[in-house]
C-alpha atoms as a PDB file:
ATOM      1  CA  UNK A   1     -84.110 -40.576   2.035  1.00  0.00           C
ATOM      2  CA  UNK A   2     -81.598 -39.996  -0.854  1.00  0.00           C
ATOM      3  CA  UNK A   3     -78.280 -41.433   0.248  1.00  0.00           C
ATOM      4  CA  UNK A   4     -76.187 -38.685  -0.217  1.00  0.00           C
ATOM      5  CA  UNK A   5     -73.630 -37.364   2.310  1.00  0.00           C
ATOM      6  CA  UNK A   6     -72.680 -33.376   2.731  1.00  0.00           C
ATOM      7  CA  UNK A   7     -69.207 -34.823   1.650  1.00  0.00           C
ATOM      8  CA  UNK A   8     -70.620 -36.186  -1.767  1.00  0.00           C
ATOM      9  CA  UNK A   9     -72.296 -32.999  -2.337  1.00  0.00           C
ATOM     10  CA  UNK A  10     -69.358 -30.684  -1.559  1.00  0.00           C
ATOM     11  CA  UNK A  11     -66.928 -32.855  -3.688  1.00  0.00           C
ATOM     12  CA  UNK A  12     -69.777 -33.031  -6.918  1.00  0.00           C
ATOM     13  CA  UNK A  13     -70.248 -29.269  -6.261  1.00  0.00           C
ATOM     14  CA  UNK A  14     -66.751 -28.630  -6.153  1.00  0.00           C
ATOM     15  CA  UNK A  15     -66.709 -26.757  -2.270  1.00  0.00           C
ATOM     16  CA  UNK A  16     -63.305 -27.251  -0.996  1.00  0.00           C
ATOM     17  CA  UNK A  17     -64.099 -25.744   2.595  1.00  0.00           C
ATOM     18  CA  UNK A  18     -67.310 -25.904   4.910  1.00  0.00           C
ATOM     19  CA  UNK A  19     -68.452 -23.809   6.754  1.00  0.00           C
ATOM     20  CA  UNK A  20     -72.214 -23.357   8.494  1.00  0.00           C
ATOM     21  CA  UNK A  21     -73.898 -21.390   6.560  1.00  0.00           C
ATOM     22  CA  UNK A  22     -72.729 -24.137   3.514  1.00  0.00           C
ATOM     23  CA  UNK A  23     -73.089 -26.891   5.591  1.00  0.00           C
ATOM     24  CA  UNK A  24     -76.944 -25.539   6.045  1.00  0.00           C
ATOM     25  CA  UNK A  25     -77.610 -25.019   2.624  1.00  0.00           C
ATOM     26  CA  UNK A  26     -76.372 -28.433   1.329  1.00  0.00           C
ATOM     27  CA  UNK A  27     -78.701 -30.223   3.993  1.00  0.00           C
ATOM     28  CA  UNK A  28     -81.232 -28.051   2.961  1.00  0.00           C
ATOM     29  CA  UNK A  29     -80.594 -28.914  -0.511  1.00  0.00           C
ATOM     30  CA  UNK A  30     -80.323 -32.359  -0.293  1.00  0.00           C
ATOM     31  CA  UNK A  31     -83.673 -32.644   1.954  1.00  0.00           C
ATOM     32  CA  UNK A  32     -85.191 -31.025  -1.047  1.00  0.00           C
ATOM     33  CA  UNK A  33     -83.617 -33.071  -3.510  1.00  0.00           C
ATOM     34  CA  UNK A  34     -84.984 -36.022  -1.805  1.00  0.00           C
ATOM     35  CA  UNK A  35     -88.597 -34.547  -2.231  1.00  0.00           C
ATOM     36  CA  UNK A  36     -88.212 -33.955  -5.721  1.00  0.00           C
ATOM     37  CA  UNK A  37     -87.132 -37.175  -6.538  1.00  0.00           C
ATOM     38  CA  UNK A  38     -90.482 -38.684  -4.907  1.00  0.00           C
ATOM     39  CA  UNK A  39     -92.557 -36.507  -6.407  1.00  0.00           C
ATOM     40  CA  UNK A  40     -91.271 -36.970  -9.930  1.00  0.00           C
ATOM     41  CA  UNK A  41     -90.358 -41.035  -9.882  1.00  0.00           C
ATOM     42  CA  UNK A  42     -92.565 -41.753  -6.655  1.00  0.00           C
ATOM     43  CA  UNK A  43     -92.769 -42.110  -2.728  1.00  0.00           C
ATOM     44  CA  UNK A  44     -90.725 -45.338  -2.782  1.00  0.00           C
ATOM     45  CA  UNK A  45     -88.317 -44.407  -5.716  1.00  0.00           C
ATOM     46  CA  UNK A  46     -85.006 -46.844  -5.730  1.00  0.00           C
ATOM     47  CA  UNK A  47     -82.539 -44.493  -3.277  1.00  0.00           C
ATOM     48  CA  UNK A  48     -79.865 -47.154  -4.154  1.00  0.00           C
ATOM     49  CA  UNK A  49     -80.167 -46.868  -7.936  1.00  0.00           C
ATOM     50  CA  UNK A  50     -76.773 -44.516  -9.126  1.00  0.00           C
ATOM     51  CA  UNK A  51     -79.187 -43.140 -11.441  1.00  0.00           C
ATOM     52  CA  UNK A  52     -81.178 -41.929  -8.766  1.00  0.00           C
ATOM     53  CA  UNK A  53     -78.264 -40.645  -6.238  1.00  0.00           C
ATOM     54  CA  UNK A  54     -76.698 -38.780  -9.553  1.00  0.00           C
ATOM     55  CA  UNK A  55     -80.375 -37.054  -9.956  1.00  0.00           C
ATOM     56  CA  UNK A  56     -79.967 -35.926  -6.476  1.00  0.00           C
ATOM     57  CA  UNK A  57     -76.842 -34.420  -7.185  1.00  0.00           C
ATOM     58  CA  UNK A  58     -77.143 -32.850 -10.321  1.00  0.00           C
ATOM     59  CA  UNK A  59     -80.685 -31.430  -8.118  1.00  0.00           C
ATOM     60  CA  UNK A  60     -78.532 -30.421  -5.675  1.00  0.00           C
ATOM     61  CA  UNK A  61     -76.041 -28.892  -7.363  1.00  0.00           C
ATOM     62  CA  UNK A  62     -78.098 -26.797  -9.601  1.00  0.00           C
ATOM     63  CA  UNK A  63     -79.848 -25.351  -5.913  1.00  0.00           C
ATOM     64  CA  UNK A  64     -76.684 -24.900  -4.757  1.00  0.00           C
ATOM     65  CA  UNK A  65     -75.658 -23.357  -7.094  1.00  0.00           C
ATOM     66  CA  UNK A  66     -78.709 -20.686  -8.132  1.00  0.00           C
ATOM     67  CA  UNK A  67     -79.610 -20.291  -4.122  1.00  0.00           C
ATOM     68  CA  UNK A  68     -79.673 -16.826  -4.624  1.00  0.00           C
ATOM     69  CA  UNK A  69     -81.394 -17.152  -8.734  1.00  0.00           C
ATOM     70  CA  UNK A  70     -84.328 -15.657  -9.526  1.00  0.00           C
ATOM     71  CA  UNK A  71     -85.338 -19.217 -10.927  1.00  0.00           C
ATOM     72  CA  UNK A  72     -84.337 -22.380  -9.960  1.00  0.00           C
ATOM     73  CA  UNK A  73     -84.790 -24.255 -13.246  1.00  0.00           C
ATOM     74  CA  UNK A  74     -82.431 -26.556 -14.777  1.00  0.00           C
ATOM     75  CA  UNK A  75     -81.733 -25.802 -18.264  1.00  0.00           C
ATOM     76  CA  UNK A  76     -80.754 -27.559 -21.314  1.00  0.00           C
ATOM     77  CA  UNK A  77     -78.904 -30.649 -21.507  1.00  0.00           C
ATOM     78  CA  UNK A  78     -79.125 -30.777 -18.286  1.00  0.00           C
ATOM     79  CA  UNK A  79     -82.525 -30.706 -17.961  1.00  0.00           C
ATOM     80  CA  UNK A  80     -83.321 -33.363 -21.155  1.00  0.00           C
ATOM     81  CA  UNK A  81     -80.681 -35.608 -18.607  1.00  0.00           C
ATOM     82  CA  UNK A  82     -83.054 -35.137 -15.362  1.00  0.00           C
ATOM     83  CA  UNK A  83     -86.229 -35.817 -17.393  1.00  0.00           C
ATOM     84  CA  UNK A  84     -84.819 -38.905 -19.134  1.00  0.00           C
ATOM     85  CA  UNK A  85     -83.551 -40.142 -15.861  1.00  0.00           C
ATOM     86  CA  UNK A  86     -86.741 -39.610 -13.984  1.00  0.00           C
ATOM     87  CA  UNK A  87     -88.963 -41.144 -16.485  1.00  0.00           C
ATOM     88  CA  UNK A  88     -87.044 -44.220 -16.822  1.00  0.00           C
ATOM     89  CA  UNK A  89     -86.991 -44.694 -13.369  1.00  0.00           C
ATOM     90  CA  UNK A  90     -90.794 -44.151 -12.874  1.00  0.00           C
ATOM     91  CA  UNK A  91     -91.283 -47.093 -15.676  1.00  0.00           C
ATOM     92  CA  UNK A  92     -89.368 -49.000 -13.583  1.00  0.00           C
ATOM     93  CA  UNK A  93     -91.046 -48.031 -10.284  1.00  0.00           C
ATOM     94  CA  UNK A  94     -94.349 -49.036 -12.456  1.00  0.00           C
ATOM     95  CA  UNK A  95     -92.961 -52.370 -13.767  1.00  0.00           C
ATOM     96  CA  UNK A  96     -91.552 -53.260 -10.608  1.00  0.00           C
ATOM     97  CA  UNK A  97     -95.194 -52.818  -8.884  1.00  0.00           C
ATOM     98  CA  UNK A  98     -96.809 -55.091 -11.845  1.00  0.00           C
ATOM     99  CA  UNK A  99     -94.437 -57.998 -10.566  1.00  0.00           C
END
């Protein structure tokens, strides 16, 4: 699991208060960060790489933030970011394996 605290998320998101209903959305959020992140760089993807943790709070914070979107798609920069991010870190994943 992604090793990113409701604390990280709130301060990257910008929430200065918590309450449930947040609080249940972010673990939500991060839970499904998590899964993207193996599914796009793999099952065993490098939790303790910062380029991971910052995909899985960019992720997060673009859920967060379009909960209530009729799309939850990343757009433009930030989307060429999370696809150069993901694909170096699935070479690496595959290079790692080869060793």
């Amino acid at each position: 699991m992604i090793d990113i605290t409701i604390d990280e998320a709130c301060n990257y998101i910008g929430i200065d208060y918590m309450d449930s209903t947040i609080e249940d959305n972010l673990h939500r959020a991060i839970k499904t960060a998590d899964a993207i992140l193996k599914g796009s760089i793999g099952e065993k993807y490098p939790v303790d790489d910062p380029r991971a943790k910052e995909l899985g709070l960019i992720i997060i914070n673009d859920l967060y933030e379009n909960r209530n979107a009729e799309s939850n798609t990343i757009k433009g920069t930030t989307r060429r970011l999370v696809d150069d991010m993901s694909l170096q870190l699935r070479m690496e994943l595959r290079r790692r394996k080869r060793e």
